[in-house]
PDB file of N, CA and C in Angstrom:
ATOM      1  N   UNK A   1     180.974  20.928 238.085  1.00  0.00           N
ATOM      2  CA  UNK A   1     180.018  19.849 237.901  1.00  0.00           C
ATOM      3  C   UNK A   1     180.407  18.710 238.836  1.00  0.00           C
ATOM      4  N   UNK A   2     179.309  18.581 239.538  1.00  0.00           N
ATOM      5  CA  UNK A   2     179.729  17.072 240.558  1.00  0.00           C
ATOM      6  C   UNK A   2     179.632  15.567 239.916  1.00  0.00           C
ATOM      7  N   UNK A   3     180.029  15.124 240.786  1.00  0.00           N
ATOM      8  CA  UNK A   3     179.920  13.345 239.874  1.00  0.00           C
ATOM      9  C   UNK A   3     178.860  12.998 239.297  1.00  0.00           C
ATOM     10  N   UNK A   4     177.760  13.078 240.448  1.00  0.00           N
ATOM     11  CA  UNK A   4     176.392  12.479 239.896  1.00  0.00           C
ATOM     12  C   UNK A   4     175.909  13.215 239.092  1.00  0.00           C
ATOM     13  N   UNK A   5     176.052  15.006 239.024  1.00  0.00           N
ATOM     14  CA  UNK A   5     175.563  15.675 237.851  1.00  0.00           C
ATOM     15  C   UNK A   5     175.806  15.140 236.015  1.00  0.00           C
ATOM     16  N   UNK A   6     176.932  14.414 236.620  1.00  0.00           N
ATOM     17  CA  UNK A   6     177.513  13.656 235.018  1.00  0.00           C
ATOM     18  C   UNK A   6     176.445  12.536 234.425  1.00  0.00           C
ATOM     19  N   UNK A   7     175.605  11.933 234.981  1.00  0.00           N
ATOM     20  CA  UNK A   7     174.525  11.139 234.958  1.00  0.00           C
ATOM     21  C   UNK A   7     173.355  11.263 234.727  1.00  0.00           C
ATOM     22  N   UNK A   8     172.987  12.404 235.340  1.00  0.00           N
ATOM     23  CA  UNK A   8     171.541  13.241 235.241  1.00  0.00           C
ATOM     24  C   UNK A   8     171.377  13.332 234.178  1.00  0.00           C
ATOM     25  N   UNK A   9     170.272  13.337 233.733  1.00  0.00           N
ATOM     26  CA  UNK A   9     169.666  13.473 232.399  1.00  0.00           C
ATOM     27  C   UNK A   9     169.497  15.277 232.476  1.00  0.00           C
ATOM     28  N   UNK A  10     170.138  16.205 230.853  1.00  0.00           N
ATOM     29  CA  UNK A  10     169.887  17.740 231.364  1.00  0.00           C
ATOM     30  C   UNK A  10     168.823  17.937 230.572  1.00  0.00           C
ATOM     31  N   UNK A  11     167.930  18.843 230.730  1.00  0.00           N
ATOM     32  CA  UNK A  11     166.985  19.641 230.439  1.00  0.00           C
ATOM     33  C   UNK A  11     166.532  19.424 228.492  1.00  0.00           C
ATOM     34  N   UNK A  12     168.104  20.006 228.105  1.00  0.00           N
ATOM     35  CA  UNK A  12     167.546  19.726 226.372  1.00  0.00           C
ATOM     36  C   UNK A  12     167.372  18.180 225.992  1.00  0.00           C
ATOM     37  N   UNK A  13     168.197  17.396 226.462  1.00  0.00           N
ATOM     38  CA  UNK A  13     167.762  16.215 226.626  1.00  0.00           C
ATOM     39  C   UNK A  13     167.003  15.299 226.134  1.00  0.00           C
ATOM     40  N   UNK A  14     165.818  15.920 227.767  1.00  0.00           N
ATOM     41  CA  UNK A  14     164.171  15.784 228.099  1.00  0.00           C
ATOM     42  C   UNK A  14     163.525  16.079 226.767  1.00  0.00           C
ATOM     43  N   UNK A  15     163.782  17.462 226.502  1.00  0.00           N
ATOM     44  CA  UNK A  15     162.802  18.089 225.298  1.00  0.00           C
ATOM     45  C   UNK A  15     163.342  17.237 224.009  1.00  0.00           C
ATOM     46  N   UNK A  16     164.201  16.876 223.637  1.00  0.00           N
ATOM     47  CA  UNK A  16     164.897  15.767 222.499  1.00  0.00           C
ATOM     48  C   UNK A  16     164.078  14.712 222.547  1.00  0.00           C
ATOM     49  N   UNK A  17     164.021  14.190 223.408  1.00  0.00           N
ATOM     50  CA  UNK A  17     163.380  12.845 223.903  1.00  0.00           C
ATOM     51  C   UNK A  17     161.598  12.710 223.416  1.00  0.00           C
ATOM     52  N   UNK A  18     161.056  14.176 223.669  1.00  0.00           N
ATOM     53  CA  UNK A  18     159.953  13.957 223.997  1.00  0.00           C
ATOM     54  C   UNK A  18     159.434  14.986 222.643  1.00  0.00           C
ATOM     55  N   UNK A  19     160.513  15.571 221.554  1.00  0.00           N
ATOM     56  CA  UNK A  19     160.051  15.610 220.696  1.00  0.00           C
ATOM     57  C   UNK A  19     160.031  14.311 219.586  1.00  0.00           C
ATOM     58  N   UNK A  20     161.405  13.579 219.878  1.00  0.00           N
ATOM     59  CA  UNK A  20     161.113  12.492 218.989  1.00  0.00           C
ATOM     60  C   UNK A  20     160.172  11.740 219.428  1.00  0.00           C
ATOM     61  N   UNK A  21     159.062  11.150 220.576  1.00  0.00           N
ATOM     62  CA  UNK A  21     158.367  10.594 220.908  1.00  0.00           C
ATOM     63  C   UNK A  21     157.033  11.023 220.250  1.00  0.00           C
ATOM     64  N   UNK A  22     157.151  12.886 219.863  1.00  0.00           N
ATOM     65  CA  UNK A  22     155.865  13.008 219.324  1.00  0.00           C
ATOM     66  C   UNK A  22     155.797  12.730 217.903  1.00  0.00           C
ATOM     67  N   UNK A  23     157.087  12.860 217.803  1.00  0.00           N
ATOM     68  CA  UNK A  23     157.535  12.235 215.998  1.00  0.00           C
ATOM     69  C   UNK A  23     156.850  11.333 215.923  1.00  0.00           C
ATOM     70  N   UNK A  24     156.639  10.282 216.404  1.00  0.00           N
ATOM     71  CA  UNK A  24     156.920   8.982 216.112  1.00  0.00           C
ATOM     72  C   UNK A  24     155.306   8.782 216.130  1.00  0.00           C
ATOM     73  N   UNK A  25     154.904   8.653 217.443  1.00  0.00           N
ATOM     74  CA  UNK A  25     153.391   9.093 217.878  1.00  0.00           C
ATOM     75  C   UNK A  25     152.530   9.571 216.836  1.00  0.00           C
ATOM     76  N   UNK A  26     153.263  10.782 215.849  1.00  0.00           N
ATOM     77  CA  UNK A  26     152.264  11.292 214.713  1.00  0.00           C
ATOM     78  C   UNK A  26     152.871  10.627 213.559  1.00  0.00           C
ATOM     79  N   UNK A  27     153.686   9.851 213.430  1.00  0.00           N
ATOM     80  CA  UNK A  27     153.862   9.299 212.619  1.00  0.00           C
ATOM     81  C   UNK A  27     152.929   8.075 211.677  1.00  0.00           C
ATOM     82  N   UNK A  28     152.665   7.287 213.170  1.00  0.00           N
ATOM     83  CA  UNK A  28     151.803   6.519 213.290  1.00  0.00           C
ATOM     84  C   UNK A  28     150.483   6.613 213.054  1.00  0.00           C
ATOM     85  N   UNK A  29     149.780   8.002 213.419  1.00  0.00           N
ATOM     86  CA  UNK A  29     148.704   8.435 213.038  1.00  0.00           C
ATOM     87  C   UNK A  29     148.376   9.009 212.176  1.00  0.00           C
ATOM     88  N   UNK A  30     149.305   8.824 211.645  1.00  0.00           N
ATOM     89  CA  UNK A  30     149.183  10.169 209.853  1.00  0.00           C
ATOM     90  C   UNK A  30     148.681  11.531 210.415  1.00  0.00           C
ATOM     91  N   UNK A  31     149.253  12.019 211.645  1.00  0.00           N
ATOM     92  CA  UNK A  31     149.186  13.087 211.918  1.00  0.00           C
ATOM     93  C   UNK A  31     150.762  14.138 212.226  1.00  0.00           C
ATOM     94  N   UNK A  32     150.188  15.191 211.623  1.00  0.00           N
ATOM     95  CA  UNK A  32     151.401  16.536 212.082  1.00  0.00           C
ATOM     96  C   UNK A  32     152.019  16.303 213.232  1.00  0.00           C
ATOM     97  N   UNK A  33     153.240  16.592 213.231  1.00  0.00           N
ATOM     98  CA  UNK A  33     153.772  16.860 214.750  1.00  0.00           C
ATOM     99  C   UNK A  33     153.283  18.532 215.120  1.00  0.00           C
ATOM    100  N   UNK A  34     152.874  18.765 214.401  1.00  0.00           N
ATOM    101  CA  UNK A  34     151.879  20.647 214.842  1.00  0.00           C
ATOM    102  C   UNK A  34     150.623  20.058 215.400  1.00  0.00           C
ATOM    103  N   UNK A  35     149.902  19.173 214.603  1.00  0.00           N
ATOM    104  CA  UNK A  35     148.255  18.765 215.317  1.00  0.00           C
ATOM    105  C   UNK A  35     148.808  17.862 216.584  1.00  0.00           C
ATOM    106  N   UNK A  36     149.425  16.884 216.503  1.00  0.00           N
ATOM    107  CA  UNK A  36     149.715  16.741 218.341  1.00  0.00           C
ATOM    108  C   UNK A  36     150.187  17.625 219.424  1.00  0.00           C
ATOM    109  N   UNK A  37     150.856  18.404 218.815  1.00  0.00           N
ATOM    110  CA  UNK A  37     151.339  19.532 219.985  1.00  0.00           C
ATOM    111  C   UNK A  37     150.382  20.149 220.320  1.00  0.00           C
ATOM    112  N   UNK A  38     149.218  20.401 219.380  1.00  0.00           N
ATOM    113  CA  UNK A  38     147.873  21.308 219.554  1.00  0.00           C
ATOM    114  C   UNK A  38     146.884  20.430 220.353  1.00  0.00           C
ATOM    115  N   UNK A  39     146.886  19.249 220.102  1.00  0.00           N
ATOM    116  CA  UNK A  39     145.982  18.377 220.903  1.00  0.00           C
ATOM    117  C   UNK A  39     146.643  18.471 222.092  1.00  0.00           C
ATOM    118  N   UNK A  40     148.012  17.885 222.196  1.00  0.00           N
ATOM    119  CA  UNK A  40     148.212  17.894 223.813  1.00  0.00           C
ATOM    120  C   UNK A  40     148.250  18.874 224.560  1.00  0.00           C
ATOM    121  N   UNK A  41     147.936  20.613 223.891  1.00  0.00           N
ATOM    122  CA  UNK A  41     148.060  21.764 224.832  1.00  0.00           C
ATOM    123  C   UNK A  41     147.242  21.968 225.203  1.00  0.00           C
ATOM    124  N   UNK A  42     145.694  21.351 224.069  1.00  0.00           N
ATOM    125  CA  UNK A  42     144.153  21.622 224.443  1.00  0.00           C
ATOM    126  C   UNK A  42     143.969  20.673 225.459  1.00  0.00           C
ATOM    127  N   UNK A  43     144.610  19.581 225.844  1.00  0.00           N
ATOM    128  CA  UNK A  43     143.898  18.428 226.578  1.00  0.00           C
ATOM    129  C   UNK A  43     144.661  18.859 228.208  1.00  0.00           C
ATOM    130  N   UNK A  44     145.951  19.346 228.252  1.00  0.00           N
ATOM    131  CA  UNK A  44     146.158  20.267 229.517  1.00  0.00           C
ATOM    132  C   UNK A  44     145.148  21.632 229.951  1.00  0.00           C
ATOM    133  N   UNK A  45     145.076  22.422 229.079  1.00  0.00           N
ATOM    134  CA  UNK A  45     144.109  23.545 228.904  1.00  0.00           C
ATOM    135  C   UNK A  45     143.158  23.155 229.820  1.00  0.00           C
ATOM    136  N   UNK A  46     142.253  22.068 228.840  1.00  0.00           N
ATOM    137  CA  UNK A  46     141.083  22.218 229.466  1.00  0.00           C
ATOM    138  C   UNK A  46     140.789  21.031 230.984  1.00  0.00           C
ATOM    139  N   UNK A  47     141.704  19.877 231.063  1.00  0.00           N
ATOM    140  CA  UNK A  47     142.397  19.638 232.612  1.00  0.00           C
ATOM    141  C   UNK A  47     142.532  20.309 233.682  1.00  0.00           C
ATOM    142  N   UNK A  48     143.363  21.266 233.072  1.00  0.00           N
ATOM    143  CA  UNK A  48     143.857  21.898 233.790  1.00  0.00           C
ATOM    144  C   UNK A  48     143.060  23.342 234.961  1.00  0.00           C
ATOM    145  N   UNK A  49     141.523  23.061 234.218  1.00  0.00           N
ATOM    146  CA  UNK A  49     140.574  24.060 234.758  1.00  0.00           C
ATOM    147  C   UNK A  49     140.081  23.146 236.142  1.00  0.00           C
ATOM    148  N   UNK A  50     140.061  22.046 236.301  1.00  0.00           N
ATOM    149  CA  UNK A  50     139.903  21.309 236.959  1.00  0.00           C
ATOM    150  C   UNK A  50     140.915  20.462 238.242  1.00  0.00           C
ATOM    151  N   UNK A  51     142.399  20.541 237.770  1.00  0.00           N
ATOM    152  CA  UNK A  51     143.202  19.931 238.335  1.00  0.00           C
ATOM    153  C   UNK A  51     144.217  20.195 237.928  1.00  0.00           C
ATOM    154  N   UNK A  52     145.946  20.132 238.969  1.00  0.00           N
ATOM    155  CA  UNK A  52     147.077  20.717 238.586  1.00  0.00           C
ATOM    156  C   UNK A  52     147.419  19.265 237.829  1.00  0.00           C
ATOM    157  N   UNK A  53     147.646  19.560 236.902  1.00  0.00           N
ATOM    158  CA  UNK A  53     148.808  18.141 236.271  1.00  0.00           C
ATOM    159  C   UNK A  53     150.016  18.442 236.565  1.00  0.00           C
ATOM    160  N   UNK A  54     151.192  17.098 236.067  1.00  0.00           N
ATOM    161  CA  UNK A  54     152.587  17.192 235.784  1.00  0.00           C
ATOM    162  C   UNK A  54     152.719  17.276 234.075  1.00  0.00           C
ATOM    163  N   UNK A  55     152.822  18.790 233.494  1.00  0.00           N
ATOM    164  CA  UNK A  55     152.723  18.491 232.275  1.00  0.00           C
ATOM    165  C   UNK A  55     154.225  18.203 231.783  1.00  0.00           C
ATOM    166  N   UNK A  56     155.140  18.114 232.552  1.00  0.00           N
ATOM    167  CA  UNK A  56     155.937  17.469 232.154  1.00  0.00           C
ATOM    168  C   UNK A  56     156.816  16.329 232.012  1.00  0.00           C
ATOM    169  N   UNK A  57     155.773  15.447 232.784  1.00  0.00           N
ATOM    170  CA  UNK A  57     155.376  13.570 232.725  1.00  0.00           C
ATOM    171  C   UNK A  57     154.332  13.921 231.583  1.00  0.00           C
ATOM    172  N   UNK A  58     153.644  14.141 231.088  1.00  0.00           N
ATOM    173  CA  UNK A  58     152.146  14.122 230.115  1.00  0.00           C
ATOM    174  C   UNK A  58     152.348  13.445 229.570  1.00  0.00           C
ATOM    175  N   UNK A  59     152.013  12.045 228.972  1.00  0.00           N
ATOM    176  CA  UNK A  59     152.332  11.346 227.713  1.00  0.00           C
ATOM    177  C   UNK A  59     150.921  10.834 226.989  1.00  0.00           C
ATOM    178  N   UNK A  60     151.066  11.069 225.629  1.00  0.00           N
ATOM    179  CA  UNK A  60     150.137  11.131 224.841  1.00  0.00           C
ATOM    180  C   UNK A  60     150.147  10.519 223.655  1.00  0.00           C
ATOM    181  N   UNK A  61     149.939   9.095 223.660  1.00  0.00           N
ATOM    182  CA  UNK A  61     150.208   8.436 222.575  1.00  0.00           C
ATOM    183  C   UNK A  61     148.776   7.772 221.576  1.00  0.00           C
ATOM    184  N   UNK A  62     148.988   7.974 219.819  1.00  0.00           N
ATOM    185  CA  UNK A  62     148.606   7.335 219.229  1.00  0.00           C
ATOM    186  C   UNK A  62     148.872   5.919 218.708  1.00  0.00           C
ATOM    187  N   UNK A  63     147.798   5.274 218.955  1.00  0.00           N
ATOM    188  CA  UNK A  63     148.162   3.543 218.910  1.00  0.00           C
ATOM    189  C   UNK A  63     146.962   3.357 217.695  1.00  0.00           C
ATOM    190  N   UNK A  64     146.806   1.685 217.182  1.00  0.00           N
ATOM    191  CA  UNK A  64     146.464   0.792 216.441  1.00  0.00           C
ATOM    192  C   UNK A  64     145.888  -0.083 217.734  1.00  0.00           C
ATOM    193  N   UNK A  65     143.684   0.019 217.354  1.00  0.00           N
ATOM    194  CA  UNK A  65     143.791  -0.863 218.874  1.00  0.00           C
ATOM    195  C   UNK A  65     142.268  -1.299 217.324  1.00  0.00           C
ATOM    196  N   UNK A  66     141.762  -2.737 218.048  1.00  0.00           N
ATOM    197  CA  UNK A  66     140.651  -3.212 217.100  1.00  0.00           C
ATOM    198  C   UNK A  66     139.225  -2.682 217.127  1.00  0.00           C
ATOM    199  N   UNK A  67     138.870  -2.234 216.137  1.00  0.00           N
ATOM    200  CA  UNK A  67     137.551  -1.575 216.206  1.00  0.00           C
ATOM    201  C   UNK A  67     136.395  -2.591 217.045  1.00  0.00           C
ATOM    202  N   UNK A  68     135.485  -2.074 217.487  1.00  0.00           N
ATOM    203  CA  UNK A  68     134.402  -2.719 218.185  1.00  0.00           C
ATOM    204  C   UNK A  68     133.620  -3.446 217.378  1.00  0.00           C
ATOM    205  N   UNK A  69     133.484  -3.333 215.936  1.00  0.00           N
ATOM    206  CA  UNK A  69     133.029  -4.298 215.221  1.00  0.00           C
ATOM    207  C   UNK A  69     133.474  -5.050 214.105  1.00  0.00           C
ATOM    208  N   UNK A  70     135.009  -5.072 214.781  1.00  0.00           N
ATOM    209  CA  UNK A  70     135.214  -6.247 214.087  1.00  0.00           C
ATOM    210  C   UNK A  70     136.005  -5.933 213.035  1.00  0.00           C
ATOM    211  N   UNK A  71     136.114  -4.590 212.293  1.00  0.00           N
ATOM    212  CA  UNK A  71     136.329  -4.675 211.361  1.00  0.00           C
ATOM    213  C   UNK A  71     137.651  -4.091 210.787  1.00  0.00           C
ATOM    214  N   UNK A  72     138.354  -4.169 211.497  1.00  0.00           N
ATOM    215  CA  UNK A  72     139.770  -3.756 211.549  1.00  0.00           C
ATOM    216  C   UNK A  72     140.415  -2.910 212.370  1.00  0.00           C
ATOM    217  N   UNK A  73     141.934  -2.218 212.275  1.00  0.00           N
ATOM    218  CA  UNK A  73     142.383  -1.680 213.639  1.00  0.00           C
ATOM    219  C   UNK A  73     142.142  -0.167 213.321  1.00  0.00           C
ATOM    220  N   UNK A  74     141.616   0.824 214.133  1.00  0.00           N
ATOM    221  CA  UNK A  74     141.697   1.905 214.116  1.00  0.00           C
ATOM    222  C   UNK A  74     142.412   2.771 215.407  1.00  0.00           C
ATOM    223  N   UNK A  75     142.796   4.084 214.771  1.00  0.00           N
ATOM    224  CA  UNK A  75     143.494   4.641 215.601  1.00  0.00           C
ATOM    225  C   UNK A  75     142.644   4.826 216.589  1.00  0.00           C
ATOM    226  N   UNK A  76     143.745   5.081 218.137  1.00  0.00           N
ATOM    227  CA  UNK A  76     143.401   5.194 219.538  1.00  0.00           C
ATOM    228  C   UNK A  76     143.785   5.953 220.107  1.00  0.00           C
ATOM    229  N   UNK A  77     143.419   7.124 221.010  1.00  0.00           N
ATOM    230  CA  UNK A  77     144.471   8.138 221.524  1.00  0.00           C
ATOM    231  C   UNK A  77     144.293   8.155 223.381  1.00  0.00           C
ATOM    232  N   UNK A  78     145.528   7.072 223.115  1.00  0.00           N
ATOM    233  CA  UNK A  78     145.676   7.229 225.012  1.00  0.00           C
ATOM    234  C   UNK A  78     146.672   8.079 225.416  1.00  0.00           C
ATOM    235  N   UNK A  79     146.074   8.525 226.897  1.00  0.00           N
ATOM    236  CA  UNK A  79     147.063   9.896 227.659  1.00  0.00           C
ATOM    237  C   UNK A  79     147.344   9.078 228.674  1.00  0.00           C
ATOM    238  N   UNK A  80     148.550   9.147 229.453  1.00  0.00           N
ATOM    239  CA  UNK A  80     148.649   8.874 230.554  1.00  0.00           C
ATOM    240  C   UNK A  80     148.995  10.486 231.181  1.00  0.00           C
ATOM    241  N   UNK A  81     148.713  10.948 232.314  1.00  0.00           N
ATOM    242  CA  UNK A  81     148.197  12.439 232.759  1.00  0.00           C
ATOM    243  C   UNK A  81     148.524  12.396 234.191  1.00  0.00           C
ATOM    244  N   UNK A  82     149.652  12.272 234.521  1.00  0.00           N
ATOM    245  CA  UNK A  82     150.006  12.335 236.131  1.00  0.00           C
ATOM    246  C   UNK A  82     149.035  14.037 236.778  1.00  0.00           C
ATOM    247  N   UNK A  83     148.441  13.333 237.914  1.00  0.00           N
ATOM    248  CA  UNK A  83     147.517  14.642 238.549  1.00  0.00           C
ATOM    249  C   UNK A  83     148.537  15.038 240.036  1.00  0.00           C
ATOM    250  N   UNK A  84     148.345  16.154 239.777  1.00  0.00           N
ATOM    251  CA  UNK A  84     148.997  16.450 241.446  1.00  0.00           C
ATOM    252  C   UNK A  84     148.204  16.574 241.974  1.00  0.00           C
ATOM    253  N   UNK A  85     147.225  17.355 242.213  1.00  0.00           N
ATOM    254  CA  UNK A  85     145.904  18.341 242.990  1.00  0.00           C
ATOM    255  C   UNK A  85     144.719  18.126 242.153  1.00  0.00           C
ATOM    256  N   UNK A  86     143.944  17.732 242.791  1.00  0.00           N
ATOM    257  CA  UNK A  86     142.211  18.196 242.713  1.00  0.00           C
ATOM    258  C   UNK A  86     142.246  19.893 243.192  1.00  0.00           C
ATOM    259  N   UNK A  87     141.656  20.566 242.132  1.00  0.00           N
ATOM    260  CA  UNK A  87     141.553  21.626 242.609  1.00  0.00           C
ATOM    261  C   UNK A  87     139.716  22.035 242.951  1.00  0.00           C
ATOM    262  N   UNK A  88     139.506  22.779 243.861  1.00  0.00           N
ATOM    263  CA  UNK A  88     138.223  22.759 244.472  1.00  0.00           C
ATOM    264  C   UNK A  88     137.714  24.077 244.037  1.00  0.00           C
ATOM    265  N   UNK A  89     136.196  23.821 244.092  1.00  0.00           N
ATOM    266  CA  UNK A  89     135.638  25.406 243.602  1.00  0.00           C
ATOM    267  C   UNK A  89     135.155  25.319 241.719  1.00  0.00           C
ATOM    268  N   UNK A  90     134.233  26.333 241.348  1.00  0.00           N
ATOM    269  CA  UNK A  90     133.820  26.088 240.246  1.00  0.00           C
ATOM    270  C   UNK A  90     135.106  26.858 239.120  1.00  0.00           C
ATOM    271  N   UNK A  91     135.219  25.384 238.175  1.00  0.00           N
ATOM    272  CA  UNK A  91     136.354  25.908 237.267  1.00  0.00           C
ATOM    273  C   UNK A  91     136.136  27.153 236.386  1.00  0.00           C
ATOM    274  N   UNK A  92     135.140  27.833 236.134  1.00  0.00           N
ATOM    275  CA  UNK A  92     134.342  28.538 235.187  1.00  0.00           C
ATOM    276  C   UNK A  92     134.729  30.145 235.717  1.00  0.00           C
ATOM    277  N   UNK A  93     135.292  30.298 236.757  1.00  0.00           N
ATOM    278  CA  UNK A  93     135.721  31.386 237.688  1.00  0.00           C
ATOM    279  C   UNK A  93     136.659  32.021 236.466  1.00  0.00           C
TER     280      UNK A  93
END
């Protein structure tokens, strides 16, 4: 192992990291950590007919944002979705 390898963040890590993130994420939403994993595989899925993502930047968070009328906070589900490629041609192939 070299020096800087001592620093690097390793692999199980990553996946530690980014399961407690979905913890937390469905926590907030009174949702499963099974129904987010299912949402975020459908929302690559069907992306992904269209364009290469980084699904392993993907971040997919449930928030508390104010309803449009006024009448208190309801849940919100923002992705941030790093794209590599536009892919060209009809996705339906």
């Amino acid at each position: 192992m070299g020096f800087f390898d001592f620093f690097s963040k390793n692999k199980s890590g990553n996946v530690a990291k980014d399961r407690l993130k979905l913890l937390l994420v469905s926590d907030r939403a009174n949702c499963s950590p099974e129904m987010m994993e299912a949402i975020k595989n459908d929302i690559i899925k069907v992306i992904s007919k269209y364009m290469d993502v980084d699904t392993e930047a993907l971040d997919i968070q449930i928030t508390q944002t104010e309803s449009e009328g006024g009448n208190g906070s309801v849940p919100a589900l923002f992705a941030n979705i790093p794209i590599k490629d536009i892919k060209t041609g009809n996705p339906n192939r």
